[in-house]
Protein backbone atom coordinates (compact mmCIF):
# COMPACT_ATOMS: atom_id res chain seq x y z
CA UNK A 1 -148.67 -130.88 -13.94
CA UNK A 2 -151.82 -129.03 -12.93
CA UNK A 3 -151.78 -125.18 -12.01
CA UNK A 4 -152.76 -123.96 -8.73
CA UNK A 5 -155.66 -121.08 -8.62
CA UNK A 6 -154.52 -118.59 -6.76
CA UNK A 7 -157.79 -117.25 -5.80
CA UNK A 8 -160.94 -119.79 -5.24
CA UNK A 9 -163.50 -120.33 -7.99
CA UNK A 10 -165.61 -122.20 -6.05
CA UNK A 11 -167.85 -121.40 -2.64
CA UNK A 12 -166.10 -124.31 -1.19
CA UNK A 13 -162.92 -123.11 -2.00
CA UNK A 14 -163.62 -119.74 -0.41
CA UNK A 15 -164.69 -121.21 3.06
CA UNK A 16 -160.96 -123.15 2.76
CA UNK A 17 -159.17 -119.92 1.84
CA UNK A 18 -161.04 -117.93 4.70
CA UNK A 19 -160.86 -120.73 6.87
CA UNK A 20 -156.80 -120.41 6.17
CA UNK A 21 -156.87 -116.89 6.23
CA UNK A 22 -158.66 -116.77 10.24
CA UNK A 23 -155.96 -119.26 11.14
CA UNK A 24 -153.32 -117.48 9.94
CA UNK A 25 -154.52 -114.37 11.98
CA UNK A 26 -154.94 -115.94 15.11
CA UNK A 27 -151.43 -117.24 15.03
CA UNK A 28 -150.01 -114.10 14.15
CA UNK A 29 -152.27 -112.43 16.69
CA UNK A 30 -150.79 -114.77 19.29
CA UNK A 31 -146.89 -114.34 18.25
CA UNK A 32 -147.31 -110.69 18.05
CA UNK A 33 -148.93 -110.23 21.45
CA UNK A 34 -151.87 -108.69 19.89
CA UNK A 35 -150.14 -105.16 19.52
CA UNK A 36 -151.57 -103.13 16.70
CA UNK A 37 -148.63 -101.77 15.05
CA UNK A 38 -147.78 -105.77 14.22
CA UNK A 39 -150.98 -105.51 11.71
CA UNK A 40 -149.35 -103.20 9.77
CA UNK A 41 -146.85 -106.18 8.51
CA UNK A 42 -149.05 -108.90 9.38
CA UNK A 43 -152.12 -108.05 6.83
CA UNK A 44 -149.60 -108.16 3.52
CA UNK A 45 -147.80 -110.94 5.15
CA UNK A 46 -151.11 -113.01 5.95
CA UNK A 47 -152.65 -112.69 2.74
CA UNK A 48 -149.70 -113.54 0.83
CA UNK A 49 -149.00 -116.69 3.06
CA UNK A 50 -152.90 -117.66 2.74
CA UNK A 51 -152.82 -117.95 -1.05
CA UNK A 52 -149.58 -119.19 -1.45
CA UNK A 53 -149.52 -122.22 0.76
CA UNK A 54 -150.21 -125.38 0.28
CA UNK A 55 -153.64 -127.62 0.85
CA UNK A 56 -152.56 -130.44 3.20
CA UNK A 57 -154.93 -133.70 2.91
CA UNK A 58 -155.00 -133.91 6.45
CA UNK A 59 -158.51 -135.23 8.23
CA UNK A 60 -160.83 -132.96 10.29
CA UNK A 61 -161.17 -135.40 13.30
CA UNK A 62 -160.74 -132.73 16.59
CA UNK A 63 -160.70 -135.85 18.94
CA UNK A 64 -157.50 -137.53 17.02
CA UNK A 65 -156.89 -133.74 17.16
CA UNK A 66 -156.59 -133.02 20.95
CA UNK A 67 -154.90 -136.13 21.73
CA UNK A 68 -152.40 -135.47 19.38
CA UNK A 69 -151.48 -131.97 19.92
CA UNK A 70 -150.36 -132.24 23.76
CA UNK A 71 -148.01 -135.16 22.53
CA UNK A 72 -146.71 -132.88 20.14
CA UNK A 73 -145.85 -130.34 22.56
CA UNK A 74 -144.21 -132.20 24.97
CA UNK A 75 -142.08 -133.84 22.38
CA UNK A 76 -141.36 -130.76 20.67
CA UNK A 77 -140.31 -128.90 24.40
CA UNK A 78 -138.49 -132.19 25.77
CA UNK A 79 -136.51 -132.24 22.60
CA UNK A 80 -135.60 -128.89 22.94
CA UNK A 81 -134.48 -129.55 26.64
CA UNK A 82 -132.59 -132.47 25.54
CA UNK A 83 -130.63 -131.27 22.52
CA UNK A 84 -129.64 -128.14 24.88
CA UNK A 85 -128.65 -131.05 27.55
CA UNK A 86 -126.35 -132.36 25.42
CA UNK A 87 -124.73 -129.17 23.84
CA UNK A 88 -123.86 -127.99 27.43
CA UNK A 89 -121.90 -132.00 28.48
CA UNK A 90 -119.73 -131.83 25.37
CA UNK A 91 -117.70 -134.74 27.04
CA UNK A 92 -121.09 -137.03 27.10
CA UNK A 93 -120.26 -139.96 25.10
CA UNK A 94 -123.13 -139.79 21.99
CA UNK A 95 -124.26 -143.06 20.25
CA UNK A 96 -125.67 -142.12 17.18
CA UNK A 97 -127.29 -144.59 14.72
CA UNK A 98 -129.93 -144.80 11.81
CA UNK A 99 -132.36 -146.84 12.48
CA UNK A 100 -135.33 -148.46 10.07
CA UNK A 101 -138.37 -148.00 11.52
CA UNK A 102 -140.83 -150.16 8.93
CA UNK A 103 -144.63 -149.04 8.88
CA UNK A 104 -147.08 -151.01 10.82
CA UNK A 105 -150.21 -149.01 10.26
CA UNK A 106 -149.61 -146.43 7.47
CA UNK A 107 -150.64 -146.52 4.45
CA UNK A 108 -151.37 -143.32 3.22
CA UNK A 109 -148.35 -140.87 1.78
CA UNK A 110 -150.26 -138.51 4.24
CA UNK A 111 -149.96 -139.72 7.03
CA UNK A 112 -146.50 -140.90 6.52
CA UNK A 113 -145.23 -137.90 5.79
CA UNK A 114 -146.64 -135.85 8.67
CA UNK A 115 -145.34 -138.85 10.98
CA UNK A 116 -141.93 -138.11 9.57
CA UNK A 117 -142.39 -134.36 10.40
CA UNK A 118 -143.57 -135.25 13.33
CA UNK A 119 -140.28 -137.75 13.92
CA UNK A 120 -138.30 -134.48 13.98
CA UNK A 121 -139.77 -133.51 17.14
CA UNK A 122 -138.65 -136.27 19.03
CA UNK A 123 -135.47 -135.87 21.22
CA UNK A 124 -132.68 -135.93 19.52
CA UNK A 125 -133.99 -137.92 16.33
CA UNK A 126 -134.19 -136.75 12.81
CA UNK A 127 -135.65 -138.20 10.00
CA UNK A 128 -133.07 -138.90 6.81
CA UNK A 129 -135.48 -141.02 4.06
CA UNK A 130 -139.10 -142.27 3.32
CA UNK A 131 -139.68 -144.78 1.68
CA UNK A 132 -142.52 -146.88 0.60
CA UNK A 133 -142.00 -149.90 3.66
CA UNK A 134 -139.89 -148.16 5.59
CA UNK A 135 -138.67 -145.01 7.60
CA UNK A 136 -135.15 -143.99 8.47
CA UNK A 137 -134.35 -142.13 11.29
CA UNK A 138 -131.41 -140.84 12.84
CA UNK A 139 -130.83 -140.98 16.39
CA UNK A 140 -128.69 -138.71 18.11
CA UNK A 141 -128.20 -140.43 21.68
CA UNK A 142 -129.81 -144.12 21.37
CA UNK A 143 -131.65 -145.86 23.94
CA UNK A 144 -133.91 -148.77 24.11
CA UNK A 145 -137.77 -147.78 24.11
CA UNK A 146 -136.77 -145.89 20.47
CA UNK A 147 -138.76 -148.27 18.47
CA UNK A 148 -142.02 -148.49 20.66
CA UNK A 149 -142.20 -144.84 20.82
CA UNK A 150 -141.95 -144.60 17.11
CA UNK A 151 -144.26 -147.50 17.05
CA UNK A 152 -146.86 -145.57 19.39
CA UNK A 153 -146.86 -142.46 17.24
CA UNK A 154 -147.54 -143.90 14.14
CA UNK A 155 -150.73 -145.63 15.74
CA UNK A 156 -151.75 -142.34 17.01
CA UNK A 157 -151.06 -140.92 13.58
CA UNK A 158 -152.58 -143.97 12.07
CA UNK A 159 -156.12 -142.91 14.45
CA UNK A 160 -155.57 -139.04 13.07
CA UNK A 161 -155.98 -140.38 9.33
CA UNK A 162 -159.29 -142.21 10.46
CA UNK A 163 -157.62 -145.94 10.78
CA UNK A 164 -156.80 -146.79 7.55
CA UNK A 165 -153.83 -149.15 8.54
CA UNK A 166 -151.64 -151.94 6.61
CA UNK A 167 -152.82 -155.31 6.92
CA UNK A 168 -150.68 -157.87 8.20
CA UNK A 169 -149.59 -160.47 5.51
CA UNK A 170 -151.43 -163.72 6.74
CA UNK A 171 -154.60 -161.54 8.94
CA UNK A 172 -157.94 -162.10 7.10
């Protein structure tokens, strides 16, 4: 197991950790409504976040980006309406399932598992395992289109990584 620097040792690893750092910032600069006295926590709290988090292997491709981001919205806001939906109708009769959903386009451990953070965004769903051919995913109120929307998100997902997709056993 390799040890994590805390600090960068390299210039390239300082633009990453500033990078990280300005990010960071903004965010809190936007969920604290840009009041001053939030700095006061937000400076210790940035820093420590910065250097302690993670690298994610994700691509810098701002046009898979854009398209992406909206899509996550929406799904994140009509999940929220929907799950609320439900809680109010108690009486609403619920079919729940798991169901497989088997990668298409995938490839990369990446990729996958951002799609299945990504899963958890959709109404209602939630994703229970990973594996290497397949994803499961439970399903709070099932409906037809399920599949082709997982389907659609993976190809979008697939176009974020920079189209490095499964080939199809018999396709040249």
């Amino acid at each position: 197991m390799t040890r994590r620097r805390l600090l960068p040792t390299r210039f390239g690893d300082w633009r990453g950790w500033a990078g990280r750092l300005a990010l960071l910032a903004l965010l809190w600069w936007i969920l604290g409504g840009g009041e001053a006295e939030s700095w006061r926590w937000g400076v210790p709290a940035i820093i420590i976040t910065a250097l302690v988090m993670p690298i994610p292997d994700l691509p810098l491709r701002p046009v898979a980006w854009l398209r992406l981001l909206p899509l996550a919205l929406w799904l994140g806001l009509r999940g929220g309406i929907e799950v609320a939906w439900l809680a109010c109708r108690p009486r609403m009769q619920l079919d729940t399932r798991v169901i497989e959903h088997r990668w298409q386009r995938l490839d990369d451990a990446s990729g996958r598992l951002f799609m299945a953070t990504l899963i958890n965004l959709l109404p209602g769903t939630l994703t229970v395992r990973i594996d290497s051919d397949r994803l499961q995913v439970h399903v709070l109120h099932y409906r037809d289109g399920i599949a082709e929307r997982l389907q659609r998100l993976e190809g979008q997902i697939d176009a974020l990584f920079g189209g490095r997709h499964l080939r199809n056993e018999g396709s040249p």
